[in-house]
Protein backbone atom coordinates (compact mmCIF):
# COMPACT_ATOMS: atom_id res chain seq x y z
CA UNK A 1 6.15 32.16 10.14
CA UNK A 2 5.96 32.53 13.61
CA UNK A 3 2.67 35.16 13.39
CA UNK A 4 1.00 32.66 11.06
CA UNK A 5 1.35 30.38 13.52
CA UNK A 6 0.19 32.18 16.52
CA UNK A 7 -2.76 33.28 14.89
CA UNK A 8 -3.43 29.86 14.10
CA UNK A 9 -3.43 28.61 17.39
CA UNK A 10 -5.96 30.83 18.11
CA UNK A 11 -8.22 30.73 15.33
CA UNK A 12 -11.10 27.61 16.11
CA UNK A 13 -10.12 25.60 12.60
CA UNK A 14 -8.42 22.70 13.03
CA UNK A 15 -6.78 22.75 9.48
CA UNK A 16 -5.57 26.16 8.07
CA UNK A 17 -3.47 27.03 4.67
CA UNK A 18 -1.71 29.85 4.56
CA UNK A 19 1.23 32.01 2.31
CA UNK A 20 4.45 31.89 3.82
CA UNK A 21 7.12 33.41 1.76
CA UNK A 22 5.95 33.26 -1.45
CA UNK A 23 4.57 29.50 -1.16
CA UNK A 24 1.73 27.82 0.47
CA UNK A 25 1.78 26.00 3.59
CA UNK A 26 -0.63 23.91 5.94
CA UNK A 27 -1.10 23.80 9.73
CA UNK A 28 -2.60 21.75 11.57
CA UNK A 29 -3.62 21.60 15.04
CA UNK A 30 -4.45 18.58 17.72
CA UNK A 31 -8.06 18.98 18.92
CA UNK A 32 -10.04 16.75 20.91
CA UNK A 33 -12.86 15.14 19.06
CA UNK A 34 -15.01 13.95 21.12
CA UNK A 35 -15.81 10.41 20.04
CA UNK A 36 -14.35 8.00 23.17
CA UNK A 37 -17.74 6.46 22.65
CA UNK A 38 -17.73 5.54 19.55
CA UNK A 39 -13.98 4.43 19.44
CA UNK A 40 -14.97 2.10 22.12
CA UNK A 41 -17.67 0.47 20.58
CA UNK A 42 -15.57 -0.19 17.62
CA UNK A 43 -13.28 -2.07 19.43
CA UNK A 44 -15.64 -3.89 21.56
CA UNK A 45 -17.17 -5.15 18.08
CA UNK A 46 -14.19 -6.46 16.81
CA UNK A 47 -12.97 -8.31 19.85
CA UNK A 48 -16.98 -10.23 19.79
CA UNK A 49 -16.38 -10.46 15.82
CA UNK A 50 -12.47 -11.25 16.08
CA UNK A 51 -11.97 -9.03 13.01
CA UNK A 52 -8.95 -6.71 14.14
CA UNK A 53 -10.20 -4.75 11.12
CA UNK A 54 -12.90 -3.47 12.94
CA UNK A 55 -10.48 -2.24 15.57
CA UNK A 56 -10.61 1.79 16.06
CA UNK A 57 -7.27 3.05 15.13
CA UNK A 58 -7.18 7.02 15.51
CA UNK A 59 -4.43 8.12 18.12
CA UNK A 60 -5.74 10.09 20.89
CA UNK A 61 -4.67 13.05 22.45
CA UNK A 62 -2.11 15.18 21.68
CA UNK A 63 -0.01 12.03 20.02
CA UNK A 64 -1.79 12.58 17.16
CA UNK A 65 0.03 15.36 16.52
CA UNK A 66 4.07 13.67 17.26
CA UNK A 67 2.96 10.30 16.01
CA UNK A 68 2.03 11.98 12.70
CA UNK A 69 4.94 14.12 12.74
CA UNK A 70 7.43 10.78 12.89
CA UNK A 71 5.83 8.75 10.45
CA UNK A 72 6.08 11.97 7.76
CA UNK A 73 9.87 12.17 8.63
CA UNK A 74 10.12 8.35 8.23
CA UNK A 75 8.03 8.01 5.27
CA UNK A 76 9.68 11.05 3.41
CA UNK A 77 13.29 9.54 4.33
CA UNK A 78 12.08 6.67 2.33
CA UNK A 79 11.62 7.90 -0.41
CA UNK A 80 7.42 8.44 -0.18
CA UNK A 81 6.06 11.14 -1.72
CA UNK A 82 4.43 12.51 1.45
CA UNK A 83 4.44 16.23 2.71
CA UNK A 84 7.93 18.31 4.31
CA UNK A 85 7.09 19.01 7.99
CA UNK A 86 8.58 22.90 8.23
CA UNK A 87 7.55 23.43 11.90
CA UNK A 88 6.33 22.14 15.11
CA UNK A 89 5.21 22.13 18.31
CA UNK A 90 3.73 19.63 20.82
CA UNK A 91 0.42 20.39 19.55
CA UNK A 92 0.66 21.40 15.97
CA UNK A 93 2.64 21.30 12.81
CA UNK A 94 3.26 23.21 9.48
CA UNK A 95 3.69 21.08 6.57
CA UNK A 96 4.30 22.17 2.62
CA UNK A 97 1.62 22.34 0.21
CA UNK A 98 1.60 18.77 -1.71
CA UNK A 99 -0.79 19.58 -4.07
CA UNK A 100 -4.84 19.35 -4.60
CA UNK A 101 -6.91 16.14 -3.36
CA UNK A 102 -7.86 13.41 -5.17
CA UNK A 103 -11.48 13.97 -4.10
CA UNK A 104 -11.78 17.30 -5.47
CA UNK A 105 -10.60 16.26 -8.67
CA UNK A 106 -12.44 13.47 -9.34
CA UNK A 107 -15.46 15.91 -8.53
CA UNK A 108 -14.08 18.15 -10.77
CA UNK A 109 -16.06 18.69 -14.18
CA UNK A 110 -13.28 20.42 -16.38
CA UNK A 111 -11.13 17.38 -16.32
CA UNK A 112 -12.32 14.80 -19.01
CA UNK A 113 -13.34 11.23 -17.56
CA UNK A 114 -10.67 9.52 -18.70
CA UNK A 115 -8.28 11.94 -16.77
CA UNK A 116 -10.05 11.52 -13.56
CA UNK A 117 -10.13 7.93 -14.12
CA UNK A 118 -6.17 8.04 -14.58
CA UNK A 119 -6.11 9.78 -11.57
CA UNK A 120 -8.01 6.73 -9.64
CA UNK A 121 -5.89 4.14 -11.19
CA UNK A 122 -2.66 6.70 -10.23
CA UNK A 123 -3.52 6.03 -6.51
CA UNK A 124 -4.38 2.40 -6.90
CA UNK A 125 -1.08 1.62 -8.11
CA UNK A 126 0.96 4.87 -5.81
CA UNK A 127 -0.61 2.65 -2.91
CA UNK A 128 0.37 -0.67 -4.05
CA UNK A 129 4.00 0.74 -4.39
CA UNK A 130 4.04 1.97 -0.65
CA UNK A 131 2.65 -2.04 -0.09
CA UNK A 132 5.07 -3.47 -2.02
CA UNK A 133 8.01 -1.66 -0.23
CA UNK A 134 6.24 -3.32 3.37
CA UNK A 135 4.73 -0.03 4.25
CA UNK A 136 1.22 1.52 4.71
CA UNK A 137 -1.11 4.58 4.62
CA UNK A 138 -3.43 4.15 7.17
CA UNK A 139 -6.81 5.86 5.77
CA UNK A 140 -6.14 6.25 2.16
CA UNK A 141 -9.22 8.18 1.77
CA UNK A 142 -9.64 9.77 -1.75
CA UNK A 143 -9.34 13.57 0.61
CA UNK A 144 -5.81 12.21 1.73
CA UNK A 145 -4.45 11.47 -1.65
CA UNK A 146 -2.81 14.23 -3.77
CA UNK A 147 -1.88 15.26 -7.63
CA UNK A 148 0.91 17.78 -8.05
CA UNK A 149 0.77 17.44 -11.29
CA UNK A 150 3.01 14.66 -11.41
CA UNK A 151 2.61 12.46 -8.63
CA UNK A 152 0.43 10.95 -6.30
CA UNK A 153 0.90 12.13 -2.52
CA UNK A 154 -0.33 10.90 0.38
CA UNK A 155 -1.35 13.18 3.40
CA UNK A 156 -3.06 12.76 7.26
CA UNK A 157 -1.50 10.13 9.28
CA UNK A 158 -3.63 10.60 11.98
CA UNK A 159 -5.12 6.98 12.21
CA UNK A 160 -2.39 4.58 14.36
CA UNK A 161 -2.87 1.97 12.22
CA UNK A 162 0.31 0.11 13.51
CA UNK A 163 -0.07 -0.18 17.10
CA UNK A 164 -3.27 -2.58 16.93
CA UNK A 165 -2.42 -4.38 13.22
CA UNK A 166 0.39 -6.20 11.46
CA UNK A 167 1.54 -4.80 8.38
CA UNK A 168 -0.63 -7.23 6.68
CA UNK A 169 -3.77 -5.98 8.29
CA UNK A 170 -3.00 -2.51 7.75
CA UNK A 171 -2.22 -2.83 3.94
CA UNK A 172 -5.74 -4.86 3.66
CA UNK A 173 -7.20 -2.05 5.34
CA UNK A 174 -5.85 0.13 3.24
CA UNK A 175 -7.05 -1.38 0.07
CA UNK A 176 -10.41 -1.83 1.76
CA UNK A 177 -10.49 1.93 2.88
CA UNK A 178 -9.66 3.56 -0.82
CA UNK A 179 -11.74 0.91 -2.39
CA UNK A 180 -14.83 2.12 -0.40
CA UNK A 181 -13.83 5.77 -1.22
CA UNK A 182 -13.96 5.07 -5.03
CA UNK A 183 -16.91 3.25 -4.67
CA UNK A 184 -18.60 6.46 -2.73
CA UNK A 185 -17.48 9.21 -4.98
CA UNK A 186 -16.71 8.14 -8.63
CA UNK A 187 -19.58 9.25 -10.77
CA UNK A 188 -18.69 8.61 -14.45
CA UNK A 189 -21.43 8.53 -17.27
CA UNK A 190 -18.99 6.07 -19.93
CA UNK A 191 -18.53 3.59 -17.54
CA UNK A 192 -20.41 1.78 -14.02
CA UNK A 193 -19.27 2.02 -10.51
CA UNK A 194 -18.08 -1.49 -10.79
CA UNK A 195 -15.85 -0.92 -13.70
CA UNK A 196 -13.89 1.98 -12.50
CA UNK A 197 -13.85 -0.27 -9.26
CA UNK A 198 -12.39 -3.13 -11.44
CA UNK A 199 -9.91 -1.01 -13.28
CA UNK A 200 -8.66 0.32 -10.36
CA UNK A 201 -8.34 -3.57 -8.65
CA UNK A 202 -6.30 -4.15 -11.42
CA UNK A 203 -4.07 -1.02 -10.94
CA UNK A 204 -3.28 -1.99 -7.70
CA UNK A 205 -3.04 -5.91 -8.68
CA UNK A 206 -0.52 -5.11 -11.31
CA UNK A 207 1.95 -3.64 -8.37
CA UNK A 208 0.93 -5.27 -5.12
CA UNK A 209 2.27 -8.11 -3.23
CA UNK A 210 -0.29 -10.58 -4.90
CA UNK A 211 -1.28 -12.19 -0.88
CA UNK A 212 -2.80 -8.59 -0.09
CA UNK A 213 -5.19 -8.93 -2.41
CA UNK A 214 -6.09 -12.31 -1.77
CA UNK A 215 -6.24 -11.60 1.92
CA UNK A 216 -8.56 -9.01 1.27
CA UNK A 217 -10.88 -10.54 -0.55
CA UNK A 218 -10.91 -13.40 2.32
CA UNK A 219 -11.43 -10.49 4.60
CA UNK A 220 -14.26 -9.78 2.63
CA UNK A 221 -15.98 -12.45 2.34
CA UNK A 222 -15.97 -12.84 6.01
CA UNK A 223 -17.50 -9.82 6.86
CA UNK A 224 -20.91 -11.86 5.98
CA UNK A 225 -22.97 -10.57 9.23
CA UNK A 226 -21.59 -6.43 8.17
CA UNK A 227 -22.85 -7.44 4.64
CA UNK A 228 -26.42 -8.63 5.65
CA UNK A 229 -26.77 -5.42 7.72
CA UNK A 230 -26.60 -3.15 5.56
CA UNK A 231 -28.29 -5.06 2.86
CA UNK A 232 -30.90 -4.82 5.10
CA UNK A 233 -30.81 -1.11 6.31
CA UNK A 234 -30.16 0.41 2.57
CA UNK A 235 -32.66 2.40 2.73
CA UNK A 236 -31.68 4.41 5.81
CA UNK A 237 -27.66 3.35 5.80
CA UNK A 238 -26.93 6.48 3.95
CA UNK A 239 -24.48 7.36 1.15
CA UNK A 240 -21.17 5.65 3.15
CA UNK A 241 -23.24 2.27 4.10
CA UNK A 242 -24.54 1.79 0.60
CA UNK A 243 -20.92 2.54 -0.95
CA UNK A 244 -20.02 -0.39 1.79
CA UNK A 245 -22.47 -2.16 0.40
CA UNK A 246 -21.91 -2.07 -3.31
CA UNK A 247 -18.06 -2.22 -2.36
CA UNK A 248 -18.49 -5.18 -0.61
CA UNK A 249 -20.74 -7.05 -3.51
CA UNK A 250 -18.25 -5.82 -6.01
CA UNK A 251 -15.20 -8.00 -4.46
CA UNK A 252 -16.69 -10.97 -2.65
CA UNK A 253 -17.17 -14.26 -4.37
CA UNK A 254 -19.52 -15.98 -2.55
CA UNK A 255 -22.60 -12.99 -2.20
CA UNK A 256 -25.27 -15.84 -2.20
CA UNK A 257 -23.72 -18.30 0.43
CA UNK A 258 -23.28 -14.94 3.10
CA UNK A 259 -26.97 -14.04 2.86
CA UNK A 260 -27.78 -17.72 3.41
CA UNK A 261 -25.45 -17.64 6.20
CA UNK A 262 -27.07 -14.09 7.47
CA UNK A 263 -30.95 -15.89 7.11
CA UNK A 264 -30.02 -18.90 8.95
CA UNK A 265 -29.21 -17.61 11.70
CA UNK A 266 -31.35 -14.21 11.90
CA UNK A 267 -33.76 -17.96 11.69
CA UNK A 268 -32.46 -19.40 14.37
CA UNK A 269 -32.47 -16.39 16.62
CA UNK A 270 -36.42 -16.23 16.00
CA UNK A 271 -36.75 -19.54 16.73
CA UNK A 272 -35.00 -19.53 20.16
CA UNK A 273 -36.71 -15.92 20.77
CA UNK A 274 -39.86 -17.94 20.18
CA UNK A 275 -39.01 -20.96 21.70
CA UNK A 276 -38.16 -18.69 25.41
CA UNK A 277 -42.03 -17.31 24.98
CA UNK A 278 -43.47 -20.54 24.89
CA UNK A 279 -41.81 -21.89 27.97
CA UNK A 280 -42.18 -19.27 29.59
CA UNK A 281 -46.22 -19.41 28.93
């Protein structure tokens, strides 16, 4: 292993699989990425919105290597079907294979629909199991979920979730997170976006600690100023802001009352905006 891993650590991918006695294996690397910037302005939007939602929660620097590494060992000594770590370093780690993603299957053509749709309602309900034991994923991202042919995995623990949420907040952002990612990616001719949606909410309903979901559909239908914006950029939001979109119409109640909200006081900005002009004619 130890050549595999020194040509790793000098190849420029950040993710490598490789063959290691007769099995497959991952690497992984820390690299920086580059986005201070962004992280920042994340969090300075949900200290003016007082959403800790909105908070960014990917670890930086090398951390994200050893905090992923400890919350693999924890996770796996609990029983979670998460990947073995087989090596490490202060900057990288070798993990066992666990399996293909959820995203590629669902994109995948030679599985029937009602297979992949199996699949979607798998991970609803693997995730509401990890909630129901007081634990969380973090990103549950369709790429970060995996079949073995038996199970569902999770994978990637990047995101440090923890050290800026309570476990409540972090299981509502996980439901939030995969929801979005179904929303994005399932195309299925037998049944609408909103059904697969719905079958999957009641996957994960049918497991979950029943205030999770609750909270996150109050979480939802707070994020009434997020929902007006990108009702109102659709056309330029892209494929991720429209999922958000339909995501966010799919589970709020009250879709009428937040772009009343959103008018009124887009309204009353105009009129104070117009208002300054005059007095200052």
């Amino acid at each position: 292993m130890k050549g595999i891993i020194e040509a790793f650590l000098r190849a420029p991918q950040r993710v490598a699989q490789a063959n290691w006695q007769g099995q497959v294996i991952w690497l992984k690397k820390f690299m920086p990425k580059g986005r201070f910037g962004f992280v920042t302005l994340r969090d300075l939007i949900a200290r003016s919105n007082r959403n800790p939602l909105y908070f960014s929660t990917e670890a930086r620097g090398p951390e994200q290597i050893s905090g992923e590494i400890k919350r693999l060992r924890l996770l796996r000594s609990r029983g979670v079907h998460v990947p073995e770590v087989l090596a490490h370093g202060e900057q990288w780690l070798v993990m066992s294979d666990h399996g293909a993603s959820l995203r590629a299957l669902i994109e995948d053509t030679t599985l029937s629909e009602h297979q992949r749709l199996r699949l979607l309602q798998d991970a609803a309900s693997a995730l509401a199991q990890l909630h129901k034991r007081g634990m969380w994923h973090g990103r549950p991202a369709l790429r970060d979920l995996t079949w073995d042919g038996e199970q569902i995995g999770f994978v990637d623990f990047e995101e440090d979730v923890g050290k800026k949420l309570s476990i409540e907040q972090c299981q509502v952002r996980d439901v939030l997170v995969l929801l979005h990612n179904i929303t994005r990616y399932s195309t299925f001719s037998t049944w609408s976006t909103e059904q697969v949606v719905r079958y999957c909410e009641q996957a994960y309903k049918r497991e979950a600690p029943e205030a999770i979901w609750q909270q996150a559909v109050r979480v939802v239908n707070s994020m009434w100023l997020l929902y007006f914006l990108l009702w109102l950029t659709q056309p330029v939001s892209g494929k991720d802001g429209r999922a958000a979109l339909r995501m966010l119409r799919f589970m709020t109640s009250q879709r009428r009352r937040i772009l009343r909200r959103a008018l009124f006081y887009l309204t009353l900005v105009g009129q104070l905006l117009l208002l300054n002009r005059l007095l200052d004619i």
